[in-house]
N, C-alpha and C. Protein backbone atom coordinates (compact mmCIF):
# COMPACT_ATOMS: atom_id res chain seq x y z
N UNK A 1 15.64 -8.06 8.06
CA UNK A 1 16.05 -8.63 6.78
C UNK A 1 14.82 -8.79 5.90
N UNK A 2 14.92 -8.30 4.66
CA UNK A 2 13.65 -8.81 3.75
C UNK A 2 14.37 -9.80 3.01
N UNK A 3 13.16 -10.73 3.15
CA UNK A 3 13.23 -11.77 1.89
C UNK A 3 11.86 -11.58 0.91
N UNK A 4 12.69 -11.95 -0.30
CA UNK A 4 11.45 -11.84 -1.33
C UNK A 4 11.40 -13.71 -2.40
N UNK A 5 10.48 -13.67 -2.19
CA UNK A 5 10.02 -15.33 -2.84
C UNK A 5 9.33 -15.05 -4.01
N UNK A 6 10.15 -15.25 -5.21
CA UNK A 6 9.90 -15.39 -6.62
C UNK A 6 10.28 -15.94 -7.52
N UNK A 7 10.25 -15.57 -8.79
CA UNK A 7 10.90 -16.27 -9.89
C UNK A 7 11.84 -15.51 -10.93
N UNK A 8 12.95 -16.18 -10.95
CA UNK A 8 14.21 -15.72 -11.02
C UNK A 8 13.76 -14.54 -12.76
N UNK A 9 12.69 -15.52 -13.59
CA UNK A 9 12.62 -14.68 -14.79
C UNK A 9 11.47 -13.75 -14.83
N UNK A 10 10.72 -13.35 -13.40
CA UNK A 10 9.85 -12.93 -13.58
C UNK A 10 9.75 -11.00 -13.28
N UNK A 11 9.41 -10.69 -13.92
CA UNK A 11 9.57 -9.05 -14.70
C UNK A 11 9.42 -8.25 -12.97
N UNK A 12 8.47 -8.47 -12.36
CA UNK A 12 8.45 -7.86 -11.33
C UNK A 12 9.17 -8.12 -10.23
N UNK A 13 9.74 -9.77 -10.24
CA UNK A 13 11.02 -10.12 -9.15
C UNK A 13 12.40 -9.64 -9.48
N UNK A 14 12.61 -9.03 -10.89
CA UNK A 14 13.61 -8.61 -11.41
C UNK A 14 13.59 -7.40 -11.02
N UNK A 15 12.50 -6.45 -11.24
CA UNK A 15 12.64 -5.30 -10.69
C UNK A 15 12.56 -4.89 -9.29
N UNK A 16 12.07 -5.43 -8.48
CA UNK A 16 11.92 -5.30 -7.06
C UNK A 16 13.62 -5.58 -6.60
N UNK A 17 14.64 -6.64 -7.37
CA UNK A 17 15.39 -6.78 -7.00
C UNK A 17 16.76 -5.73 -7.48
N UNK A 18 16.70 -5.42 -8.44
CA UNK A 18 17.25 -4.20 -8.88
C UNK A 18 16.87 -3.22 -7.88
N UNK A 19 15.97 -1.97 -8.02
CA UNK A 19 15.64 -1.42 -7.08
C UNK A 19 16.62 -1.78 -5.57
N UNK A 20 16.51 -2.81 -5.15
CA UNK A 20 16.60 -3.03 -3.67
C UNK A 20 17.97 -2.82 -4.18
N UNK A 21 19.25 -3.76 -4.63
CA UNK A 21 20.45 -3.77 -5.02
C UNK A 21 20.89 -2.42 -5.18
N UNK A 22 20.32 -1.53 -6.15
CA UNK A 22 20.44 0.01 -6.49
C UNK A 22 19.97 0.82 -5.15
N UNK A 23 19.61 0.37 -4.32
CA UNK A 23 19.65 1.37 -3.16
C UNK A 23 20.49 0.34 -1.82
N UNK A 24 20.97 0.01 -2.56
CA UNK A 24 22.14 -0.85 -0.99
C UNK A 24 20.87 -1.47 -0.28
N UNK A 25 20.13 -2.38 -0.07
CA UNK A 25 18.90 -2.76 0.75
C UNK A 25 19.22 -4.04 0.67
N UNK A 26 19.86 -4.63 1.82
CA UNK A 26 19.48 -5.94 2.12
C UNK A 26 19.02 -7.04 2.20
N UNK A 27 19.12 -7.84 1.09
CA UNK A 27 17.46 -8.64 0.99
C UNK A 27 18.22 -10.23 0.47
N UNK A 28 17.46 -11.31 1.10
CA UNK A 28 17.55 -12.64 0.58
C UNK A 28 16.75 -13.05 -0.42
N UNK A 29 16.49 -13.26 -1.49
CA UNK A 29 16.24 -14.05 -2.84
C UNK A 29 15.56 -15.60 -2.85
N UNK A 30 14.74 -16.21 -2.70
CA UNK A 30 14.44 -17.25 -3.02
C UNK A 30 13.53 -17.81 -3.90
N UNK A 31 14.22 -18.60 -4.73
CA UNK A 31 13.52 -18.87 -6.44
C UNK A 31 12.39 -19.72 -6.12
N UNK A 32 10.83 -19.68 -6.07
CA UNK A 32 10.51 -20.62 -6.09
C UNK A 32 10.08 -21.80 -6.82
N UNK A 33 10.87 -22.01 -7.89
CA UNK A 33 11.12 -22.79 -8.71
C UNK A 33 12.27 -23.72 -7.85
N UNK A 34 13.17 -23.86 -7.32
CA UNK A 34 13.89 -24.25 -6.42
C UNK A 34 14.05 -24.73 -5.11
N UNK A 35 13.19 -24.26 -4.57
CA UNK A 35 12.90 -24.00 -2.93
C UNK A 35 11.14 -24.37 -2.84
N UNK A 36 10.98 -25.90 -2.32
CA UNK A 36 9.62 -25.54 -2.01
C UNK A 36 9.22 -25.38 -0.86
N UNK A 37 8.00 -24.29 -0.88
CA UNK A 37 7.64 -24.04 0.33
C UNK A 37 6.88 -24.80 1.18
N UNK A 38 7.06 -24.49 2.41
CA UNK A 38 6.16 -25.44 3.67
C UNK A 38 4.43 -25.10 3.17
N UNK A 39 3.91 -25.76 4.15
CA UNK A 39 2.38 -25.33 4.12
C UNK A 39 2.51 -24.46 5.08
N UNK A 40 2.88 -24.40 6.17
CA UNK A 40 2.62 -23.67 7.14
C UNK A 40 3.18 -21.90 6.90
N UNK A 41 3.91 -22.15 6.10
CA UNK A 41 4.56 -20.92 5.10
C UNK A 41 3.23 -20.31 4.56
N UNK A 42 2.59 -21.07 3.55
CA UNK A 42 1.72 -20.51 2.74
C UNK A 42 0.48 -20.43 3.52
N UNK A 43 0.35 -20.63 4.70
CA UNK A 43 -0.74 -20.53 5.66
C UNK A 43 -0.91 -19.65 5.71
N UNK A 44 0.56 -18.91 6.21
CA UNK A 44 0.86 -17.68 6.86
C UNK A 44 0.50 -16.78 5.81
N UNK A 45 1.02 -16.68 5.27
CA UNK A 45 0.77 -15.63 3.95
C UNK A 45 -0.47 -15.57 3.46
N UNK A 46 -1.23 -16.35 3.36
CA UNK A 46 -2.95 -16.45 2.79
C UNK A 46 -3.63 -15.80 4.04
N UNK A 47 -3.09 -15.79 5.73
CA UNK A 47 -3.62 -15.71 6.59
C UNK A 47 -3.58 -14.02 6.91
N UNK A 48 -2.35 -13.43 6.42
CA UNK A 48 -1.72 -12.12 6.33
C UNK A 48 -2.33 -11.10 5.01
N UNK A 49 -2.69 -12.21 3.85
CA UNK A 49 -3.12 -11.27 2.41
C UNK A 49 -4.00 -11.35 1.88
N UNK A 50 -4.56 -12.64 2.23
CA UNK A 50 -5.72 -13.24 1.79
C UNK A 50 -5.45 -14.00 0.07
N UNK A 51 -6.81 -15.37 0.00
CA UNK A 51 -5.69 -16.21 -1.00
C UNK A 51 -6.21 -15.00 -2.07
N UNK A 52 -7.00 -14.13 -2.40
CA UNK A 52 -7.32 -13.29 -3.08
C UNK A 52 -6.14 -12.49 -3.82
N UNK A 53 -5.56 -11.75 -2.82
CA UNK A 53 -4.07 -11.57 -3.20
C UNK A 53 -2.88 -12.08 -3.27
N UNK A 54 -3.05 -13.50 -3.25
CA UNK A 54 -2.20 -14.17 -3.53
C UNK A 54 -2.02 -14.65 -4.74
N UNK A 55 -3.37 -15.14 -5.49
CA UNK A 55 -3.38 -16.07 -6.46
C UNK A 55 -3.51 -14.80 -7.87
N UNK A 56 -2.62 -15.29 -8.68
CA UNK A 56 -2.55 -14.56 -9.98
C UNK A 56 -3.40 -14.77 -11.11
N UNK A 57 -4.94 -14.29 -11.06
CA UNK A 57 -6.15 -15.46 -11.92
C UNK A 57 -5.26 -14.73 -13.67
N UNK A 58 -4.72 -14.29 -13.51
CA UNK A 58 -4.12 -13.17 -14.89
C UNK A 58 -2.83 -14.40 -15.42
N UNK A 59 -2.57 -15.11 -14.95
CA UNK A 59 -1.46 -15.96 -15.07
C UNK A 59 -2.04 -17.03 -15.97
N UNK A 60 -0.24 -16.95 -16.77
CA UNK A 60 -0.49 -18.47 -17.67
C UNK A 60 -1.08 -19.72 -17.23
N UNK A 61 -0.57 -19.93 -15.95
CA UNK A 61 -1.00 -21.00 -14.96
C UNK A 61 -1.77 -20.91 -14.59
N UNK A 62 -2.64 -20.55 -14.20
CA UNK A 62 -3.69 -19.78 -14.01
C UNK A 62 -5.16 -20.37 -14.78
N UNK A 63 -4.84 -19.75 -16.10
CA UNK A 63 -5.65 -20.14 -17.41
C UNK A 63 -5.54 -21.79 -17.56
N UNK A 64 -4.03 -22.35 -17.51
CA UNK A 64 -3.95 -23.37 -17.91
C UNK A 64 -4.41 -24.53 -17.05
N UNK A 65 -4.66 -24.52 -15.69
CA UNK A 65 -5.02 -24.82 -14.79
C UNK A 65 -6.39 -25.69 -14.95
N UNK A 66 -6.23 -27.05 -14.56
CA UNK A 66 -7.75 -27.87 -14.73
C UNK A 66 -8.99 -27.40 -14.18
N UNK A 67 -10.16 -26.99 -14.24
CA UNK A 67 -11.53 -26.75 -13.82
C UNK A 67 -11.43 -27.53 -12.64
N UNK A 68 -11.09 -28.91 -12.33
CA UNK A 68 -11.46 -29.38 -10.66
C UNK A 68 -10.57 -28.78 -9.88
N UNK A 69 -9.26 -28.35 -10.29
CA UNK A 69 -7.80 -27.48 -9.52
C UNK A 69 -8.76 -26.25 -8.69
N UNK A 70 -9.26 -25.47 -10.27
CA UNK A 70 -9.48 -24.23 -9.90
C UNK A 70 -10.94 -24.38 -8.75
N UNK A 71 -11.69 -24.86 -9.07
CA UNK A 71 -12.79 -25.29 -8.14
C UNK A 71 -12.66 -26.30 -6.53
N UNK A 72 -11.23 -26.47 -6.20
CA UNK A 72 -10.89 -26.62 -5.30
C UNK A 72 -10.43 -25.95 -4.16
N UNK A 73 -9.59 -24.69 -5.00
CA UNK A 73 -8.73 -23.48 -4.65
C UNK A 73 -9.37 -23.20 -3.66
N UNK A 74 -10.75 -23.09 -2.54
CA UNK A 74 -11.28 -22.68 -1.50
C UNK A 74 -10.26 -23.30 -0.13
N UNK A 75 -11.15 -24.90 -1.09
CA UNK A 75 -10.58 -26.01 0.19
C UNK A 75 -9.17 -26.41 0.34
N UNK A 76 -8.45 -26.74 -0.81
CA UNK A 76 -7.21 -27.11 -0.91
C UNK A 76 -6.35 -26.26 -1.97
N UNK A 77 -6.23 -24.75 -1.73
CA UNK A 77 -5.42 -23.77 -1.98
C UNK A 77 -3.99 -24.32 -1.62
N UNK A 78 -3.30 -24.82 -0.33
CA UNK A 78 -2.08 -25.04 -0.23
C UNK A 78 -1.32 -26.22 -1.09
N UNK A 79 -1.67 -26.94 -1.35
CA UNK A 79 -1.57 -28.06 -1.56
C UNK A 79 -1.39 -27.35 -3.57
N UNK A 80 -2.43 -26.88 -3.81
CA UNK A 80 -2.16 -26.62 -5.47
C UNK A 80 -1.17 -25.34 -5.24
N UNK A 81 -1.24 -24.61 -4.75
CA UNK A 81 -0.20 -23.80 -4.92
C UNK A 81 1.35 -24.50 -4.62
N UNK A 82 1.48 -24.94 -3.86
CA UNK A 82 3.00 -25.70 -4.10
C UNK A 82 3.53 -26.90 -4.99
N UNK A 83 2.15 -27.18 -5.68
CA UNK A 83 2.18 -27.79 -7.22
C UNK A 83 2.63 -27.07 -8.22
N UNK A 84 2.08 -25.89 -8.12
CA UNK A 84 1.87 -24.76 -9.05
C UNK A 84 2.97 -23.52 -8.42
N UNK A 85 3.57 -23.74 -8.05
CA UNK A 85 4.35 -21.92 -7.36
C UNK A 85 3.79 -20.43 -8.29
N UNK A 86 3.89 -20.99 -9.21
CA UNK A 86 3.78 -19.86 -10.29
C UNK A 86 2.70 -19.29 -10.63
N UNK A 87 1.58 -19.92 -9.57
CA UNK A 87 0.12 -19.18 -9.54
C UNK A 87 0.11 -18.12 -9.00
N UNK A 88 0.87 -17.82 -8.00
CA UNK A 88 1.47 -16.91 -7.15
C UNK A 88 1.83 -15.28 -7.83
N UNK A 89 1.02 -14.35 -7.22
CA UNK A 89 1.31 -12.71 -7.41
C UNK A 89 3.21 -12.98 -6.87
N UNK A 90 3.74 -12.13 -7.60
CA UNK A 90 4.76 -11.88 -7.43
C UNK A 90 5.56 -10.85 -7.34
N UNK A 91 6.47 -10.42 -6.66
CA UNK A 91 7.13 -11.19 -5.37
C UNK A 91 6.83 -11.46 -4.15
N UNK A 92 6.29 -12.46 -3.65
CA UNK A 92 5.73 -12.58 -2.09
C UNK A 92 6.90 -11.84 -1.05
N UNK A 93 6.45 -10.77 -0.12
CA UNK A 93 7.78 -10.20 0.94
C UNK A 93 7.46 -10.70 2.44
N UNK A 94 8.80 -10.98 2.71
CA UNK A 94 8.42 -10.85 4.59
C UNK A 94 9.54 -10.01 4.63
N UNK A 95 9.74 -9.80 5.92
CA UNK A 95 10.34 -8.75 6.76
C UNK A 95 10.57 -9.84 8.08
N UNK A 96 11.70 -10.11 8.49
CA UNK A 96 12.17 -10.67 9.33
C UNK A 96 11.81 -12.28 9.56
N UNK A 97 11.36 -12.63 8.60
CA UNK A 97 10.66 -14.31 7.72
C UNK A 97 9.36 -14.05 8.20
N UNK A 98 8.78 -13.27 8.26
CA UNK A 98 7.37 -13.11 8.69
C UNK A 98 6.83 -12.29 7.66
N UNK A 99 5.69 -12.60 6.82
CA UNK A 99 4.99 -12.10 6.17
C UNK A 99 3.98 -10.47 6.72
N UNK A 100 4.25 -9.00 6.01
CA UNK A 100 3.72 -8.16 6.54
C UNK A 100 2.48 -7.78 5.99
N UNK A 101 1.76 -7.15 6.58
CA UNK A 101 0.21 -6.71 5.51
C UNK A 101 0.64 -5.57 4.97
N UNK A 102 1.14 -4.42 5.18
CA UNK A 102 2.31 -3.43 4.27
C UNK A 102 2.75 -3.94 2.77
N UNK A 103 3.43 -5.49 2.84
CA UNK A 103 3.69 -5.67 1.68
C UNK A 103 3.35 -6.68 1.05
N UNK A 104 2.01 -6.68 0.53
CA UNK A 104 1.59 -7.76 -0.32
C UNK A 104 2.33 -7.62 -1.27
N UNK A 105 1.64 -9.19 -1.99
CA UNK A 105 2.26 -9.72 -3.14
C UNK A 105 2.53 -8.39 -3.94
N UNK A 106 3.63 -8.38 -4.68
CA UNK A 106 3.46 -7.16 -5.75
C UNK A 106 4.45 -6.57 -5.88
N UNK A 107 5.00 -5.48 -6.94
CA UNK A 107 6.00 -4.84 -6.73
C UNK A 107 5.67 -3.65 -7.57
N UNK A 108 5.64 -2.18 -6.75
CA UNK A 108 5.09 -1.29 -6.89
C UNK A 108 5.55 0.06 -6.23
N UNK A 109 5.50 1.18 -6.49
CA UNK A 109 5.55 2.62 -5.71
C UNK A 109 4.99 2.38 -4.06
N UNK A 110 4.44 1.70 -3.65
CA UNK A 110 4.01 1.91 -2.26
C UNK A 110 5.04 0.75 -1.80
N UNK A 111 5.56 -0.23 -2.20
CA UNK A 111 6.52 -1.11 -1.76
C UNK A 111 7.79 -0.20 -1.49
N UNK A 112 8.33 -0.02 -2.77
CA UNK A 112 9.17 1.09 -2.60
C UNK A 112 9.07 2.28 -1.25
N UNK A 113 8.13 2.82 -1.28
CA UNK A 113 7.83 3.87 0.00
C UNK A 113 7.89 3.53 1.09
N UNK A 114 7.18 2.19 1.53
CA UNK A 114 7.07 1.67 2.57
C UNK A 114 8.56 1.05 3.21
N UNK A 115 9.47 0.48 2.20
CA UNK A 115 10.72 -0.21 2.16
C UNK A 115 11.70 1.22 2.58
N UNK A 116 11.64 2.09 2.23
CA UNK A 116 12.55 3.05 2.15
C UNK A 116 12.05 3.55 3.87
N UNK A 117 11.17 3.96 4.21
CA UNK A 117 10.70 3.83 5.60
C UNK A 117 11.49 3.02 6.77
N UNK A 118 11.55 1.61 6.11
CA UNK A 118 12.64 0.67 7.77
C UNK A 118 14.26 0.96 7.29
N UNK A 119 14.70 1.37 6.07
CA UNK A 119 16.09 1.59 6.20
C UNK A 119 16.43 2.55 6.32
């Protein structure tokens, strides 16, 4: 089962989800505007992508973000990111609720390729 963790208005969770829908592909949806995540969640995923590819420095939130936030982000990355969800590259994927190194954050031609591969 893939699940993808995003935001319901966001351009690339829209398209990753189209795509999947338009090829019959299986997938659970979770807004994270709605749903907050564990730490041990976002462990996993920083531990699988690194917070490098996780964190969106290109983001509104991002920019808007206090100087002590952003100068924390080493030590206490989990903790602001589930303040913030929306710092977050998007769409985060797992594959069977487990986060894969195949599919980082993102939604792209090699997602696609790689996705079309397990079905």
């Amino acid at each position: 089962m893939i699940c993808i963790y995003g935001l319901k208005n966001c351009d690339s969770c829209r398209k990753a989800i189209k795509w999947l829908s338009s090829n019959n592909i299986e997938y659970k949806f979770f807004n994270l505007k709605d749903n907050i995540l564990s730490k041990s969640t976002l462990m996993e995923w920083i531990n699988v992508h690194s917070l490098e590819k996780i964190i969106n420095k290109k983001s509104t939130t991002w920019r808007n973000l206090d100087d002590a936030s952003k100068n924390q982000l080493d030590t206490n990355a989990v903790n602001i990111i589930i303040d913030f969800p929306s710092l977050m590259k998007r769409p985060i994927w797992e594959l069977n609720t487990k986060p894969h190194n195949e599919l980082d954050p993102g939604f792209q031609d090699r997602h696609q390729n790689f996705i079309k591969k397990l079905v």
